[in-house]
Every structure is written in C-alpha cells, then in structure tokens.
N, C-alpha and C. Protein backbone atom coordinates (compact mmCIF):
# COMPACT_ATOMS: atom_id res chain seq x y z
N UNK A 1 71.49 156.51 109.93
CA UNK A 1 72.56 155.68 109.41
C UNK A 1 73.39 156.46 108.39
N UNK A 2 72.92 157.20 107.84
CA UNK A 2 73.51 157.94 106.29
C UNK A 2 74.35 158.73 106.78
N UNK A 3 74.05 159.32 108.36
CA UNK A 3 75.67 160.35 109.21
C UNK A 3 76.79 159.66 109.11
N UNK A 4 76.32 158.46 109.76
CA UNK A 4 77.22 157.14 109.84
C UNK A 4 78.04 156.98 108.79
N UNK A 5 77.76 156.52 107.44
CA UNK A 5 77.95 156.26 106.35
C UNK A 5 79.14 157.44 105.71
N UNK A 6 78.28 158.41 106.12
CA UNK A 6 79.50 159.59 105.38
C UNK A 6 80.52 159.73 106.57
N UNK A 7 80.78 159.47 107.83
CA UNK A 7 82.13 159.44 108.44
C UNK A 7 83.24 158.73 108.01
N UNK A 8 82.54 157.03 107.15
CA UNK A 8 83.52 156.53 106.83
C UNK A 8 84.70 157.30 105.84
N UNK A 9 85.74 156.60 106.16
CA UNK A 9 86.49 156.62 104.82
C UNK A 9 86.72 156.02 103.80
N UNK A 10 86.75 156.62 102.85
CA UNK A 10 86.60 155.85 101.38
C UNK A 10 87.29 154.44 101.22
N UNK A 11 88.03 154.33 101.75
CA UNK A 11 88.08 152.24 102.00
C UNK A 11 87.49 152.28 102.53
N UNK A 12 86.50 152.82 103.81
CA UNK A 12 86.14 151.84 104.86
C UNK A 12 84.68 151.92 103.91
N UNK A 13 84.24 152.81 103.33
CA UNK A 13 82.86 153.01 102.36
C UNK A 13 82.78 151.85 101.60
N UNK A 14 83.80 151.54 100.55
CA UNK A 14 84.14 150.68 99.82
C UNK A 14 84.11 148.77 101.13
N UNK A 15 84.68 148.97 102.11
CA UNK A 15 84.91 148.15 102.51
C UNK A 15 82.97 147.76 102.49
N UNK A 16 82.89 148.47 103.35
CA UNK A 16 81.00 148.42 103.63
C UNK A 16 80.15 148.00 103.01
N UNK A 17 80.49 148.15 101.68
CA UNK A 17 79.64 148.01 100.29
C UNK A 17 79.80 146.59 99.77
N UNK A 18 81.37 146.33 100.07
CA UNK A 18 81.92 144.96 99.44
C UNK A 18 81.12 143.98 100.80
N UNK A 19 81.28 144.25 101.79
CA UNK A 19 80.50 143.79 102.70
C UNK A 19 79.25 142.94 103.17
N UNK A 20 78.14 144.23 102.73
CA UNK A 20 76.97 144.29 102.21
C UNK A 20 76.83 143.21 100.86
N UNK A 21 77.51 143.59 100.12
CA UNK A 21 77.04 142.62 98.74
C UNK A 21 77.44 141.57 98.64
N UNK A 22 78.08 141.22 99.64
CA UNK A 22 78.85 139.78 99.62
C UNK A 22 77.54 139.41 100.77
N UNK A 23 77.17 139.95 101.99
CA UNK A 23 76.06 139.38 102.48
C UNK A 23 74.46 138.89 101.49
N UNK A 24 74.47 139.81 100.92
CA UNK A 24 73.48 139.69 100.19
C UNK A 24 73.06 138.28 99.10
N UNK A 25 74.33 137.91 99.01
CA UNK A 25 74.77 136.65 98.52
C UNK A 25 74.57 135.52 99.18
N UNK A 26 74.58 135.63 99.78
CA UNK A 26 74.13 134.44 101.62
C UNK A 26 73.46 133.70 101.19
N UNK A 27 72.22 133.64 100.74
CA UNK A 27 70.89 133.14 100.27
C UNK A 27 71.51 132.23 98.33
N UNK A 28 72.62 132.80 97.89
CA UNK A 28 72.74 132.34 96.88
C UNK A 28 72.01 133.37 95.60
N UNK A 29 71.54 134.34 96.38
CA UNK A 29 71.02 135.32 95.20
C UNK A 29 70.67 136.63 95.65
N UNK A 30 71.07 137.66 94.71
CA UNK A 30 70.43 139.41 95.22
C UNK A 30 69.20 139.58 95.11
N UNK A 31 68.29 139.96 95.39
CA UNK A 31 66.89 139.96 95.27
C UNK A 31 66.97 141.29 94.73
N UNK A 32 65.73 142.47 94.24
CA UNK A 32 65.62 143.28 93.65
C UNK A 32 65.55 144.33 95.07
N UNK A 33 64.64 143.72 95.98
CA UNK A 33 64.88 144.62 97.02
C UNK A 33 66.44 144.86 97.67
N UNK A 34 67.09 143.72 97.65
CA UNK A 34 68.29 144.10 98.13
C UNK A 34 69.72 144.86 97.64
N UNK A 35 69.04 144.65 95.93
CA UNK A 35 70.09 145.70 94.72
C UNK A 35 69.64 147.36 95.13
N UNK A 36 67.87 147.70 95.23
CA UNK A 36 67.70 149.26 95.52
C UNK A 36 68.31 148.97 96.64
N UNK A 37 68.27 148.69 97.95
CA UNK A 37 68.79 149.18 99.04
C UNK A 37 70.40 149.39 98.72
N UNK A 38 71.43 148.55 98.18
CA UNK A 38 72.18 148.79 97.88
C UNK A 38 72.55 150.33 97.14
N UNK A 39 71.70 150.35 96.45
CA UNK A 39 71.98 151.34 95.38
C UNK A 39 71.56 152.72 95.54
N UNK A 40 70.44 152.67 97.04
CA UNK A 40 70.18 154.02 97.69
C UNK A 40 71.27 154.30 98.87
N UNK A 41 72.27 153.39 99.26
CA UNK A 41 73.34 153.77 99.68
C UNK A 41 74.35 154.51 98.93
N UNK A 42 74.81 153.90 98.00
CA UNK A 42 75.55 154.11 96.61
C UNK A 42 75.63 155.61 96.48
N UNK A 43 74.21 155.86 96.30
CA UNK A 43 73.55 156.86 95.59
C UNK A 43 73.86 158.55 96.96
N UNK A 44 73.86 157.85 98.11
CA UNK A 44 74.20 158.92 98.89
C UNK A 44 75.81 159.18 99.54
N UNK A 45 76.50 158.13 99.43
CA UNK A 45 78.03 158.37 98.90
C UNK A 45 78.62 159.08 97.91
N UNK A 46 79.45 159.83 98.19
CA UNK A 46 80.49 160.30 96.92
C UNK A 46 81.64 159.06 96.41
N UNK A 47 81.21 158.20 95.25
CA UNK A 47 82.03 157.92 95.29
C UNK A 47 82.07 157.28 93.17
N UNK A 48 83.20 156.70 93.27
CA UNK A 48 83.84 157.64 91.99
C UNK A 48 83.21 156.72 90.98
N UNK A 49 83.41 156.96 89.74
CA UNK A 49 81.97 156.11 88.72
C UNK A 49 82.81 154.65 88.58
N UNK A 50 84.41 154.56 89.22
CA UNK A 50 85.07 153.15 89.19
C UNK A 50 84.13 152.30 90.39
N UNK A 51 84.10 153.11 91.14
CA UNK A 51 83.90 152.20 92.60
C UNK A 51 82.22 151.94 92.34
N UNK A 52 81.23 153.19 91.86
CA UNK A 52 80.05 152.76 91.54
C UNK A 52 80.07 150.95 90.38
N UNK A 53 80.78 151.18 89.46
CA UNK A 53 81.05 150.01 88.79
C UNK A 53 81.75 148.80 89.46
N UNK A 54 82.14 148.73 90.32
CA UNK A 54 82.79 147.64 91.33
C UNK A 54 81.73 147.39 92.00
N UNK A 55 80.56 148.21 93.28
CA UNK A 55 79.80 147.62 93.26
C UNK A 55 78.62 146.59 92.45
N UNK A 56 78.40 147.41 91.67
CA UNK A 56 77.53 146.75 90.29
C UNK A 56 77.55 145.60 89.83
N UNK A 57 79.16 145.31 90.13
CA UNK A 57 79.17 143.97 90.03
C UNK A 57 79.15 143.07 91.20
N UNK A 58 79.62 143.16 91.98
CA UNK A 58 79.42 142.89 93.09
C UNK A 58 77.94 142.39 93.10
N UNK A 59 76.94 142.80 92.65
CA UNK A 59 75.69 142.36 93.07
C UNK A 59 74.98 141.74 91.96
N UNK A 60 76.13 141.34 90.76
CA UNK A 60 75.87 140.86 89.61
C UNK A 60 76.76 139.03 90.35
N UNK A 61 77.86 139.32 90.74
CA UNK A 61 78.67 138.28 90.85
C UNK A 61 79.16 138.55 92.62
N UNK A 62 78.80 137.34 93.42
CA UNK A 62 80.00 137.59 94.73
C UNK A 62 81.22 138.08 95.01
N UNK A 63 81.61 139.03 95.80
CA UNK A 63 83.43 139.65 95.60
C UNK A 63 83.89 138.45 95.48
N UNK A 64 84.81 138.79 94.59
CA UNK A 64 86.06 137.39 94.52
C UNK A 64 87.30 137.14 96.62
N UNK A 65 86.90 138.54 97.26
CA UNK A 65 87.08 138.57 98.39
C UNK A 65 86.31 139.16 99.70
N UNK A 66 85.15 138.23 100.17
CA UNK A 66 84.66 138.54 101.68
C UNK A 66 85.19 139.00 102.08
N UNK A 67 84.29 140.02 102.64
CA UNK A 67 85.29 140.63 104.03
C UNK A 67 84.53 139.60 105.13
N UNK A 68 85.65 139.82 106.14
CA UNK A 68 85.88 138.85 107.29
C UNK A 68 85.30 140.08 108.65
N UNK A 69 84.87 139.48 109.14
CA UNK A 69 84.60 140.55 110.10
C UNK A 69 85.64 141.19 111.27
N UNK A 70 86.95 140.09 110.91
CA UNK A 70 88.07 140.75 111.55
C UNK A 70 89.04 142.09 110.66
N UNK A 71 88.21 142.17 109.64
CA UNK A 71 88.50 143.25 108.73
C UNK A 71 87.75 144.59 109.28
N UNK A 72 86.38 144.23 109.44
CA UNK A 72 85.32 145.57 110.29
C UNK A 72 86.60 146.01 111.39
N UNK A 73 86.31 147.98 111.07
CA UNK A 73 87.05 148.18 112.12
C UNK A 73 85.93 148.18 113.13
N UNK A 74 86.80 148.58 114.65
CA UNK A 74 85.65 148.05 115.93
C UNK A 74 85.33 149.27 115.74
N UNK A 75 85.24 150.42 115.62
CA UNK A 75 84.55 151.31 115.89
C UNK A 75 83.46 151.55 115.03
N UNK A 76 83.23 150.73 113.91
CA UNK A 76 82.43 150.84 112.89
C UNK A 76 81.38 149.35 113.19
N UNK A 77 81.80 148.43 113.89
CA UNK A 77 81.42 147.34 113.69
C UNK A 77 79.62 147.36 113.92
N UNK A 78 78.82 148.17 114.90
CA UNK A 78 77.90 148.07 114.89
C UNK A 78 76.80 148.88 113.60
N UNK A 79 77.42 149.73 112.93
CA UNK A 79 77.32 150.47 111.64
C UNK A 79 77.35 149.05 110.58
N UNK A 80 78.41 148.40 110.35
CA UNK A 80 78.19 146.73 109.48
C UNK A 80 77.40 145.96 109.78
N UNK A 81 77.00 145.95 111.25
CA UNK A 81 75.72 144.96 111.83
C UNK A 81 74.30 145.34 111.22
N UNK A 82 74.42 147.44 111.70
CA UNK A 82 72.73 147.58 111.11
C UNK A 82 73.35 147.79 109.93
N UNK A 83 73.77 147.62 109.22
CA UNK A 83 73.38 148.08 107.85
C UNK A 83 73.23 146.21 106.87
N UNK A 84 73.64 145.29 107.72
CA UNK A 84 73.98 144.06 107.41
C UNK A 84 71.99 143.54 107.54
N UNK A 85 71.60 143.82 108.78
CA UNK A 85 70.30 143.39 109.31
C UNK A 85 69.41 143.65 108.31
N UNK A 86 69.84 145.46 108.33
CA UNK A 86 68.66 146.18 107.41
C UNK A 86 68.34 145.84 105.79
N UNK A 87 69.72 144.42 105.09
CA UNK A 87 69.65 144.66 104.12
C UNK A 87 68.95 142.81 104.35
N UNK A 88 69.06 141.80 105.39
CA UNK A 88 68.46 141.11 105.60
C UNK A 88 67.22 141.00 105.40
N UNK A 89 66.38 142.23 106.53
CA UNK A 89 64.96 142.45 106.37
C UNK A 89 64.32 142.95 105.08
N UNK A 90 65.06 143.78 104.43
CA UNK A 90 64.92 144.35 103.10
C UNK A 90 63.31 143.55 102.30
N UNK A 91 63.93 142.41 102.08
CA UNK A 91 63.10 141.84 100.82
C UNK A 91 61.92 141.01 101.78
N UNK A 92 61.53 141.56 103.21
CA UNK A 92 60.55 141.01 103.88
C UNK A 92 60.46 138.90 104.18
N UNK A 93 61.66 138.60 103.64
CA UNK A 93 61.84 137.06 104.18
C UNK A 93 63.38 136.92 104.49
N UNK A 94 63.95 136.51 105.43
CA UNK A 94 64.94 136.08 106.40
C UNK A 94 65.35 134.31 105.87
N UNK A 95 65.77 133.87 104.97
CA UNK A 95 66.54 132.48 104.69
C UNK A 95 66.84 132.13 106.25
N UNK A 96 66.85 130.69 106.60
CA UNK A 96 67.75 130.01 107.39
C UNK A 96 69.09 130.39 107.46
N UNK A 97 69.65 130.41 105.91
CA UNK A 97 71.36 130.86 105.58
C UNK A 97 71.52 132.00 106.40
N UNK A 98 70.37 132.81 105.64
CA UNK A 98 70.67 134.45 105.77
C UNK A 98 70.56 134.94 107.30
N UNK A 99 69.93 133.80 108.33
CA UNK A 99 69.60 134.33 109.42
C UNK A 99 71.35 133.82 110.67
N UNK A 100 71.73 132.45 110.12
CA UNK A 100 72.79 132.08 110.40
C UNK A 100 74.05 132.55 110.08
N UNK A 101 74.00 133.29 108.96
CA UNK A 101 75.09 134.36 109.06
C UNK A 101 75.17 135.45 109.59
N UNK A 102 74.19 136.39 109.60
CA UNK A 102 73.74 137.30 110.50
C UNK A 102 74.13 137.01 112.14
N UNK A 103 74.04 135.71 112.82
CA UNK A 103 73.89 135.48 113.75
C UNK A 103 75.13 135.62 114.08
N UNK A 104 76.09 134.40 113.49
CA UNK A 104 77.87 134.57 113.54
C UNK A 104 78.07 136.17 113.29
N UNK A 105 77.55 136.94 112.34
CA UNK A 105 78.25 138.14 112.10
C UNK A 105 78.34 138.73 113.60
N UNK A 106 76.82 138.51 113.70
CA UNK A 106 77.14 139.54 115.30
C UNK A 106 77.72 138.80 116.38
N UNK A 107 77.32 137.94 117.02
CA UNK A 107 78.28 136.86 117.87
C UNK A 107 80.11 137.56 117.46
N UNK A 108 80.50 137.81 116.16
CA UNK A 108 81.94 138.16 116.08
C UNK A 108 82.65 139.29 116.26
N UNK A 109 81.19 140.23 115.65
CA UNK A 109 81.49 141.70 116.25
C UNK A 109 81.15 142.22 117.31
N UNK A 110 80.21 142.00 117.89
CA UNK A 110 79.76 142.42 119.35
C UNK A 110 79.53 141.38 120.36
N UNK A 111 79.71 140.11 120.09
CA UNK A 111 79.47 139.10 120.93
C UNK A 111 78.15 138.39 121.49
C-alpha cells in the first residue's frame, strides 16, 4: 500500500488523509488504534508540518468537509477502499455504522 500512497499527489495525499479521518469518525469516535494507523501513514508521507497539523486535527475534530466519494479519483478509488477497510479492522471491532458506511463506500466506488 505505501507504493500506492507515495504515487499520490499531494492533494490527492491530503485528500486520502481527510478521507480516512473523516471515516474514522463513523462510529462517533477515533479509537487509539485508529489515530497510530493514521499516524504511521502520516509518518511515511512527505508532507509539510501544516498538513501534519491539519491532520491532527482532523482526528481531534471531524473535517468541517467529507470527502464524497465522487471526489476519489477512479484510478485511486480502490487505494481509498483498502486503506478505508484497513482502518475499519484496525481497532479489531467493526460498528454496525462503521460496517454500513464501508458498504455504500464501496457499492459507490467499485459497485
């Protein structure tokens, strides 16, 4: 996944992240497992100590803007799916919420 990750481009990195942490929110809360996974992504991006601080919050507070999955570009879209799943399974329990968004996510990106 981390090849993956570094093809993006720095919006689409940023997009990914805002992404991610807005999923993570699903449940109504970040769990601790789901801030490290976050933050071992973070951590293997170049990216600048603003955008490290934009996430940060992000997983302190929901983006004030979801991304929509008509925002995912298609060529990336299955890269937002696993990295969406992987942050699902993360904390070893799956919410009802968390499993019903997941479900629409993919139903929208891959059908």
């Amino acid at each position: 996944m981390l090849d993956h990750l570094k093809k993006l481009s720095r919006d689409q990195r940023m997009l990914l992240l805002r992404f991610v942490c807005g999923f993570a929110w699903v449940d109504g809360e970040v769990q601790d497992e789901e801030r490290r996974f976050v933050r071992r992504i973070v951590g293997k991006l170049d990216l600048s100590p603003d955008e490290v601080k934009d996430v940060e919050a992000w997983m302190l507070m929901p983006p004030d803007d979801p991304v929509r999955a008509s925002e995912i570009p298609a060529e990336h879209a299955r890269l937002f799916l696993e990295t969406a799943r992987a942050l699902v399974f993360i904390d070893g329990t799956v919410t009802p919420d968390e499993q019903a968004s997941f479900d629409e996510l993919r139903k929208s990106l891959i059908g």
